[in-house]
N, C-alpha and C. Protein backbone atom coordinates (compact mmCIF):
# COMPACT_ATOMS: atom_id res chain seq x y z
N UNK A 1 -8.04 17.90 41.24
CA UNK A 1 -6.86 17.45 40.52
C UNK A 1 -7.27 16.97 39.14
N UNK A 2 -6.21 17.35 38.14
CA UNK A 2 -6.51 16.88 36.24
C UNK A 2 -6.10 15.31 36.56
N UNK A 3 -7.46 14.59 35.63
CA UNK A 3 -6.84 12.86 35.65
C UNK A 3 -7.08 13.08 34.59
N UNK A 4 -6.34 12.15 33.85
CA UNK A 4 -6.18 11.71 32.54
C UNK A 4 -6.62 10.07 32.26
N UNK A 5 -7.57 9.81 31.15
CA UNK A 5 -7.91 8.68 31.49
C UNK A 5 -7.42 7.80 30.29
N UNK A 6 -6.72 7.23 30.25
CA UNK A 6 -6.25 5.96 29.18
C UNK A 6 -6.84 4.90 29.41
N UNK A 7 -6.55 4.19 28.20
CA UNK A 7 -6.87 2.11 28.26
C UNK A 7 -6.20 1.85 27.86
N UNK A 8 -5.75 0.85 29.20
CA UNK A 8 -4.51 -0.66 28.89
C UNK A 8 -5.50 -1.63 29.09
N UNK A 9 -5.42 -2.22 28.03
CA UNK A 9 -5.92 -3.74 27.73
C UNK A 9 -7.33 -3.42 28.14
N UNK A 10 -7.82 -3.06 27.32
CA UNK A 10 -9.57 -2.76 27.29
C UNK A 10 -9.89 -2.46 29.00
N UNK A 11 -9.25 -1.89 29.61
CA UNK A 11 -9.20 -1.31 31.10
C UNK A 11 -9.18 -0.13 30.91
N UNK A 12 -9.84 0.78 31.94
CA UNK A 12 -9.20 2.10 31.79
C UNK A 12 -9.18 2.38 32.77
N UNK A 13 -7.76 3.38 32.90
CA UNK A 13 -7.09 3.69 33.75
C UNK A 13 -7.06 5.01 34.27
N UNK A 14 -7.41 6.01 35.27
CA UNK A 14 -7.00 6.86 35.24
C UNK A 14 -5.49 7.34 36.41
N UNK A 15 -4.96 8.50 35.85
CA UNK A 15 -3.52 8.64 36.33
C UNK A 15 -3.79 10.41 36.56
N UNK A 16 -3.08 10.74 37.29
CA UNK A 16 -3.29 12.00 38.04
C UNK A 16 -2.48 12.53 37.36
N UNK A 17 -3.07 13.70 36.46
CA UNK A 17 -1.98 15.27 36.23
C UNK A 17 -1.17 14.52 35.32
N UNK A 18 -1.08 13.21 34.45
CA UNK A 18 -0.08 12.84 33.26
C UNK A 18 -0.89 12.77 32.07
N UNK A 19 -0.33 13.41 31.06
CA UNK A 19 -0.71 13.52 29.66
C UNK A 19 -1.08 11.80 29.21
N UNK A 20 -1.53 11.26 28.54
CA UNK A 20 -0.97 10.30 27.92
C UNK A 20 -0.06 9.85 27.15
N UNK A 21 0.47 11.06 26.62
CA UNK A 21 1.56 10.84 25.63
C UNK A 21 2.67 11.42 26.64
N UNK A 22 2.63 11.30 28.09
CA UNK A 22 3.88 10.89 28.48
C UNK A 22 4.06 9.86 29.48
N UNK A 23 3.41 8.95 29.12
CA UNK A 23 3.00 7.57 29.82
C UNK A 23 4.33 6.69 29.00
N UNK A 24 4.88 5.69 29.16
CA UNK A 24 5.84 5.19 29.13
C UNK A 24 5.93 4.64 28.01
N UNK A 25 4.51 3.70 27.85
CA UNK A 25 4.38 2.71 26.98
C UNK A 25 3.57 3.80 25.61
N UNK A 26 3.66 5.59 26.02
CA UNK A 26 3.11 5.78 24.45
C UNK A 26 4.33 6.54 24.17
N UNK A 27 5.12 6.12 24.53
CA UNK A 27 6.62 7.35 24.03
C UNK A 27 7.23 6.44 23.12
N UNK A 28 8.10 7.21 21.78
CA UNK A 28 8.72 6.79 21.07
C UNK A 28 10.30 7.44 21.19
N UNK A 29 11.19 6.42 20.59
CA UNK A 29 12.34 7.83 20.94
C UNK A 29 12.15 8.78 19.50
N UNK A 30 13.21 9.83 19.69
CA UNK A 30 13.36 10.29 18.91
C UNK A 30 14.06 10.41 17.87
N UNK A 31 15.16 9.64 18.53
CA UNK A 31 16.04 8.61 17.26
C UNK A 31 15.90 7.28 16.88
N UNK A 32 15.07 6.80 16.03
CA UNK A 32 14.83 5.27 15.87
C UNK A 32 16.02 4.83 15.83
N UNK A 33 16.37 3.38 16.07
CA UNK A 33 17.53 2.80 16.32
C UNK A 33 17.15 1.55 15.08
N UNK A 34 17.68 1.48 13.99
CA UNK A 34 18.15 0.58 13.11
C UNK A 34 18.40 -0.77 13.93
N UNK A 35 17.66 -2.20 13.32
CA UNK A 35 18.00 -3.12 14.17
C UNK A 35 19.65 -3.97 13.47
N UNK A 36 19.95 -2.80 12.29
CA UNK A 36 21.13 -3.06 11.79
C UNK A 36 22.43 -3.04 12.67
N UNK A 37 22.03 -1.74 13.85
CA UNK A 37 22.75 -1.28 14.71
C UNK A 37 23.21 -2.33 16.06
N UNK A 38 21.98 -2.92 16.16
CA UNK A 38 21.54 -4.22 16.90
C UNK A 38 22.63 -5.28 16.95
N UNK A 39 22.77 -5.51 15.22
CA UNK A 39 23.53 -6.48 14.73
C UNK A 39 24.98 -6.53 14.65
N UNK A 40 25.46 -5.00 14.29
CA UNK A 40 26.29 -4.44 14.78
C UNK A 40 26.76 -4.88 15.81
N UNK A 41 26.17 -4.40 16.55
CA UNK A 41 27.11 -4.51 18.73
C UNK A 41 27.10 -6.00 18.74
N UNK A 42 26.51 -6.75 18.27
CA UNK A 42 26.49 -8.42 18.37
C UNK A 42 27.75 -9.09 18.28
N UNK A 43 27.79 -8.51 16.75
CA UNK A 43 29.00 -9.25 16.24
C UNK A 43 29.96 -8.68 16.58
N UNK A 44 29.85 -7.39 17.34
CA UNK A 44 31.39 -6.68 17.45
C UNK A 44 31.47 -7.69 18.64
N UNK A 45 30.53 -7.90 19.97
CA UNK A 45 30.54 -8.48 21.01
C UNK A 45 31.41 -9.83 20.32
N UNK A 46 30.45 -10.37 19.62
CA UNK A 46 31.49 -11.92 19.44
C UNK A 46 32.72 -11.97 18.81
N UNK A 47 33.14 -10.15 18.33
CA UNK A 47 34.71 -11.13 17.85
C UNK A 47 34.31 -11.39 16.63
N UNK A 48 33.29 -10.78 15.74
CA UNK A 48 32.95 -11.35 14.21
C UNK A 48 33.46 -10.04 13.42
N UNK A 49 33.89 -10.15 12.16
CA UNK A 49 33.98 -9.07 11.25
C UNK A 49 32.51 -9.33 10.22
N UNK A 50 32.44 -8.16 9.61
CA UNK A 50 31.53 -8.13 8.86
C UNK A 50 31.81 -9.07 7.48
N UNK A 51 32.98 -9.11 7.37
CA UNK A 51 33.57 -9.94 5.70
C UNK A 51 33.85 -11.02 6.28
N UNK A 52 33.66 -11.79 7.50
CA UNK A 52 33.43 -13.09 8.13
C UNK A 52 31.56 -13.28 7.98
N UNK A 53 31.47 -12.58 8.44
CA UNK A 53 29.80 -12.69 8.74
C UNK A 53 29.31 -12.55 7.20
N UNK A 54 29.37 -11.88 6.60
CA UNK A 54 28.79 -12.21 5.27
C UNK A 54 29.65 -12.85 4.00
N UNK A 55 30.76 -13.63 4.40
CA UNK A 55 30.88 -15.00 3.92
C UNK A 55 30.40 -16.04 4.23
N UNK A 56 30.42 -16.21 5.85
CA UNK A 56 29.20 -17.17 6.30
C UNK A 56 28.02 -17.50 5.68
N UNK A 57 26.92 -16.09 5.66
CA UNK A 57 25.43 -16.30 5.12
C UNK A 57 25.47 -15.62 3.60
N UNK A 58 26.11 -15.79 3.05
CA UNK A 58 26.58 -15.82 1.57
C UNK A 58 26.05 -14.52 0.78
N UNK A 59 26.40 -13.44 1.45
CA UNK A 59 25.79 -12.11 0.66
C UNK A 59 27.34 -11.19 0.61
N UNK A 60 27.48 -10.36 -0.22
CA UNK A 60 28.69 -9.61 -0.77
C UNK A 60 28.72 -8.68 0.85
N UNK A 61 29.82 -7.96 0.91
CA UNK A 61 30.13 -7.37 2.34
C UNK A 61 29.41 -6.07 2.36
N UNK A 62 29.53 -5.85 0.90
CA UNK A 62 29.00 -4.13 1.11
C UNK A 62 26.84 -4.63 1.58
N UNK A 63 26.62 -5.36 1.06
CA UNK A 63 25.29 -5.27 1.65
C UNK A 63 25.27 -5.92 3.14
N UNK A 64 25.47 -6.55 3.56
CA UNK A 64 25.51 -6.83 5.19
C UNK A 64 26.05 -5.37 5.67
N UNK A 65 27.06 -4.31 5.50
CA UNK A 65 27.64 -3.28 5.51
C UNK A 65 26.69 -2.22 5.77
N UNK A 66 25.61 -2.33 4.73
CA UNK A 66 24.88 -1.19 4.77
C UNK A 66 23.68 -1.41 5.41
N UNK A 67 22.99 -2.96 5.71
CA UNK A 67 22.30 -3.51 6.45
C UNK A 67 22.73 -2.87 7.93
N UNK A 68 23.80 -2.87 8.57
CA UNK A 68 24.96 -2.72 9.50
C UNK A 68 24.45 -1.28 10.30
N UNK A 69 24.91 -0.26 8.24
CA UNK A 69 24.73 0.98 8.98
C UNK A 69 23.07 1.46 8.81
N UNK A 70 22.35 1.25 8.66
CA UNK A 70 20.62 1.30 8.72
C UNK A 70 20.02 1.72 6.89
N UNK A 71 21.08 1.39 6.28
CA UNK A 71 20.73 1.55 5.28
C UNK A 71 19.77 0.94 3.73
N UNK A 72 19.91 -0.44 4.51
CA UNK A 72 18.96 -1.30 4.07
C UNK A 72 18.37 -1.98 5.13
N UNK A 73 17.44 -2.22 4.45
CA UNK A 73 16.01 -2.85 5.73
C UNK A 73 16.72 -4.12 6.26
N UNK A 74 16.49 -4.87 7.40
CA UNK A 74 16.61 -6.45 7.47
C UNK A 74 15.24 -6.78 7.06
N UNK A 75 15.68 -7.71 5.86
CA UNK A 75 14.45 -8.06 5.13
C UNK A 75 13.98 -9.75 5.75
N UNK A 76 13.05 -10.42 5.39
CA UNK A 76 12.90 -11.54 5.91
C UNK A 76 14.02 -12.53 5.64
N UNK A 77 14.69 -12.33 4.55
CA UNK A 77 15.78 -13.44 3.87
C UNK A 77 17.39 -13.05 5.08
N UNK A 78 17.07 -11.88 5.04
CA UNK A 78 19.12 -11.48 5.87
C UNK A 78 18.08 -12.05 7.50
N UNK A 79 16.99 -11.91 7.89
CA UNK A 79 16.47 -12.75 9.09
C UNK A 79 17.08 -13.75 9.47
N UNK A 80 16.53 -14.46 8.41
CA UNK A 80 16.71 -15.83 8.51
C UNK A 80 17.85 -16.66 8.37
N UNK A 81 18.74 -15.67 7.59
CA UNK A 81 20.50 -16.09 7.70
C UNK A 81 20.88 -15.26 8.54
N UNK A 82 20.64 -14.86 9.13
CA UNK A 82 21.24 -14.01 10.63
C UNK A 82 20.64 -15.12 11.82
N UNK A 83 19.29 -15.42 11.78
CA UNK A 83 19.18 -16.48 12.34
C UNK A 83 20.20 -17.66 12.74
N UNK A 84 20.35 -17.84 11.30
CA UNK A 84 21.09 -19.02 11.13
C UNK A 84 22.74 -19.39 11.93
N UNK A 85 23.14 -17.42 11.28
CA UNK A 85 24.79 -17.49 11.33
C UNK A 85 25.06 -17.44 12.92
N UNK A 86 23.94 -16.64 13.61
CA UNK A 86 24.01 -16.28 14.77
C UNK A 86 23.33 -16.79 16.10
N UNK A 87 22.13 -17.20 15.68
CA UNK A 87 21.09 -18.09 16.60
C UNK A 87 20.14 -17.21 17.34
N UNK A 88 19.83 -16.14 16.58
CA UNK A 88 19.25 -15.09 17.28
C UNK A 88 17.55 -15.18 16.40
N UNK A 89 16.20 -15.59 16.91
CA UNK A 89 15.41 -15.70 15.99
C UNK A 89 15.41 -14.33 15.14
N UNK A 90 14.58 -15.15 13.89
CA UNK A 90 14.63 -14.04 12.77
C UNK A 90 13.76 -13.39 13.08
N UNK A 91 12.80 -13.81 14.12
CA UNK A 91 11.62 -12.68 14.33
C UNK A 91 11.97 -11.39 15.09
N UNK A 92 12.80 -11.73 16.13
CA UNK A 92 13.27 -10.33 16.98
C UNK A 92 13.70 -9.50 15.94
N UNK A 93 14.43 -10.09 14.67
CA UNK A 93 15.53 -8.87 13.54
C UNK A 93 13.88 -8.03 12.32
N UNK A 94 13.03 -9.08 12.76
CA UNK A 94 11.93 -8.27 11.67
C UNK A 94 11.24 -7.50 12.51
N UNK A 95 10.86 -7.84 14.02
CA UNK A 95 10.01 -6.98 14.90
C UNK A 95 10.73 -5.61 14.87
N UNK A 96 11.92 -5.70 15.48
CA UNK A 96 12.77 -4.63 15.23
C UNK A 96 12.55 -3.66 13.92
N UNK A 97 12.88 -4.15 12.84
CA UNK A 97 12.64 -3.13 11.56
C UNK A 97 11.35 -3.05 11.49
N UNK A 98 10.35 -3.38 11.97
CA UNK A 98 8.65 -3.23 11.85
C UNK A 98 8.50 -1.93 12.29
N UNK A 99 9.09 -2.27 14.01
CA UNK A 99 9.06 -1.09 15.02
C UNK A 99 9.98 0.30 14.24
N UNK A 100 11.15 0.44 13.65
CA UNK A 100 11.91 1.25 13.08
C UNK A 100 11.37 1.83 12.43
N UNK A 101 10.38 1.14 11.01
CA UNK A 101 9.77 1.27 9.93
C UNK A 101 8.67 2.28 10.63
N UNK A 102 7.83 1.93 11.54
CA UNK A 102 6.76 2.55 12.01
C UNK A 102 7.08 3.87 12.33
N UNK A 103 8.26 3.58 13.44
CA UNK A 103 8.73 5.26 13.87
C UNK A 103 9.46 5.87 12.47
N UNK A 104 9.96 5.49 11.79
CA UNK A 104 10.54 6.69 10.58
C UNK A 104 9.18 7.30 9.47
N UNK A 105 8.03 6.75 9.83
CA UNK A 105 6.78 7.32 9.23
C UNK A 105 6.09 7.96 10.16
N UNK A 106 6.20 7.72 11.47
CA UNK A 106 5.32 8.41 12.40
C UNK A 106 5.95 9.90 12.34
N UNK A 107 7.65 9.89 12.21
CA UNK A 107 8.15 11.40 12.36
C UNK A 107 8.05 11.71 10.82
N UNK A 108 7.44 11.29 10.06
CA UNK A 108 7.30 12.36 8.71
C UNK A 108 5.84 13.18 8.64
N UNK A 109 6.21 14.48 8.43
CA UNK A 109 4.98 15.76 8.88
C UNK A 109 3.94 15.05 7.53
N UNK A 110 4.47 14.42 6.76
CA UNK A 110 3.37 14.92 5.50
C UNK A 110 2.79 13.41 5.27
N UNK A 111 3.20 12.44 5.96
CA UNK A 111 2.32 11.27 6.02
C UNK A 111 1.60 11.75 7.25
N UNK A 112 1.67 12.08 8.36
CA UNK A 112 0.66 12.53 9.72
C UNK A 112 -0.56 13.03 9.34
N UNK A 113 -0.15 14.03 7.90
CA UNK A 113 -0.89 14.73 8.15
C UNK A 113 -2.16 13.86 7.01
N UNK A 114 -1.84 13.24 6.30
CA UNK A 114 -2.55 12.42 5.68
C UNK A 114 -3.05 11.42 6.06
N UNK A 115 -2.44 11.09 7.19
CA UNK A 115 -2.99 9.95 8.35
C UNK A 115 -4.61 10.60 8.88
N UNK A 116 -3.99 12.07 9.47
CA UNK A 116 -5.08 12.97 9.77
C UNK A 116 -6.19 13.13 8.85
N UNK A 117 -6.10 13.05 7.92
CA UNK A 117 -7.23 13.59 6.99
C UNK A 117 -7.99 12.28 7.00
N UNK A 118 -7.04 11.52 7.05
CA UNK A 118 -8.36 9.91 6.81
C UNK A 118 -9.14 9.43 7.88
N UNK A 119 -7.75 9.75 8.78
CA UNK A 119 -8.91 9.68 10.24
C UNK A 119 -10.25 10.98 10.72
N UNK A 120 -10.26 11.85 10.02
CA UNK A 120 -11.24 13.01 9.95
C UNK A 120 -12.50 12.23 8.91
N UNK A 121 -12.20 11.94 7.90
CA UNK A 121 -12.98 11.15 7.36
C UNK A 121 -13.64 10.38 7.61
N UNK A 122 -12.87 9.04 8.11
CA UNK A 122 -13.41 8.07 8.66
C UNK A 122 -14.43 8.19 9.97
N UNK A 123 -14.21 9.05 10.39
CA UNK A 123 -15.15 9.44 11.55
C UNK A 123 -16.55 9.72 11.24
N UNK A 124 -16.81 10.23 10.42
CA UNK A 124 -17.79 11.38 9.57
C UNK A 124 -18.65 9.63 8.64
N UNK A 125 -18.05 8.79 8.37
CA UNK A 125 -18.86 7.48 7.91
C UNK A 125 -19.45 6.40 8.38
């Protein structure tokens, strides 16, 4: 039988006949999900409008708006007044766009492939 051998937590593991890249914890989706989207279902949940919510934490509607639709990053500052307005730490709203940020570069062919070349390099030093 094919084993495949990975490491979780400086362990290694082997697993019968599974790739590693279809192990659970190495899958990405294929649609990153905006943690704007996040914020979204929140406030729809509580009954908030967006021109409530960004009179609250004092930014014009169209940018909470486009924050909303994944169009601007949640930066550390809309965090921390989302924090505020909502009680949700600001760290879950930055982990989130970290994780987003990561997957919308992992699916671009022409950073990979420059990823590739350095890691070919780096090997070779």
């Amino acid at each position: 039988m094919n084993y495949q051998t990975i490491t979780v937590k400086n362990m290694e593991v082997k697993i019968k006949g599974k790739s590693p890249d279809m192990i659970a914890n190495n899958l990405y989706p294929s649609n990153p999900i905006h943690p704007g989207e996040m914020i979204k279902d929140e406030i729809e949940y509580r009954g908030i409008t967006q021109k409530a919510l960004a009179a609250e934490i004092g930014v014009p509607a169209s940018v909470l708006n486009e924050i909303l639709n994944g169009k601007r990053a949640v930066t550390t500052e809309y965090a921390l007044l989302l924090e505020a307005a909502l009680g949700i730490e600001a760290d879950l709203w930055l982990r989130l766009q970290t994780e987003y940020n990561k997957q919308i570069a992992r699916s671009n062919p022409s950073f990979l492939e420059r990823l590739s070349k350095i890691r070919h390099a780096a090997a070779f030093m």
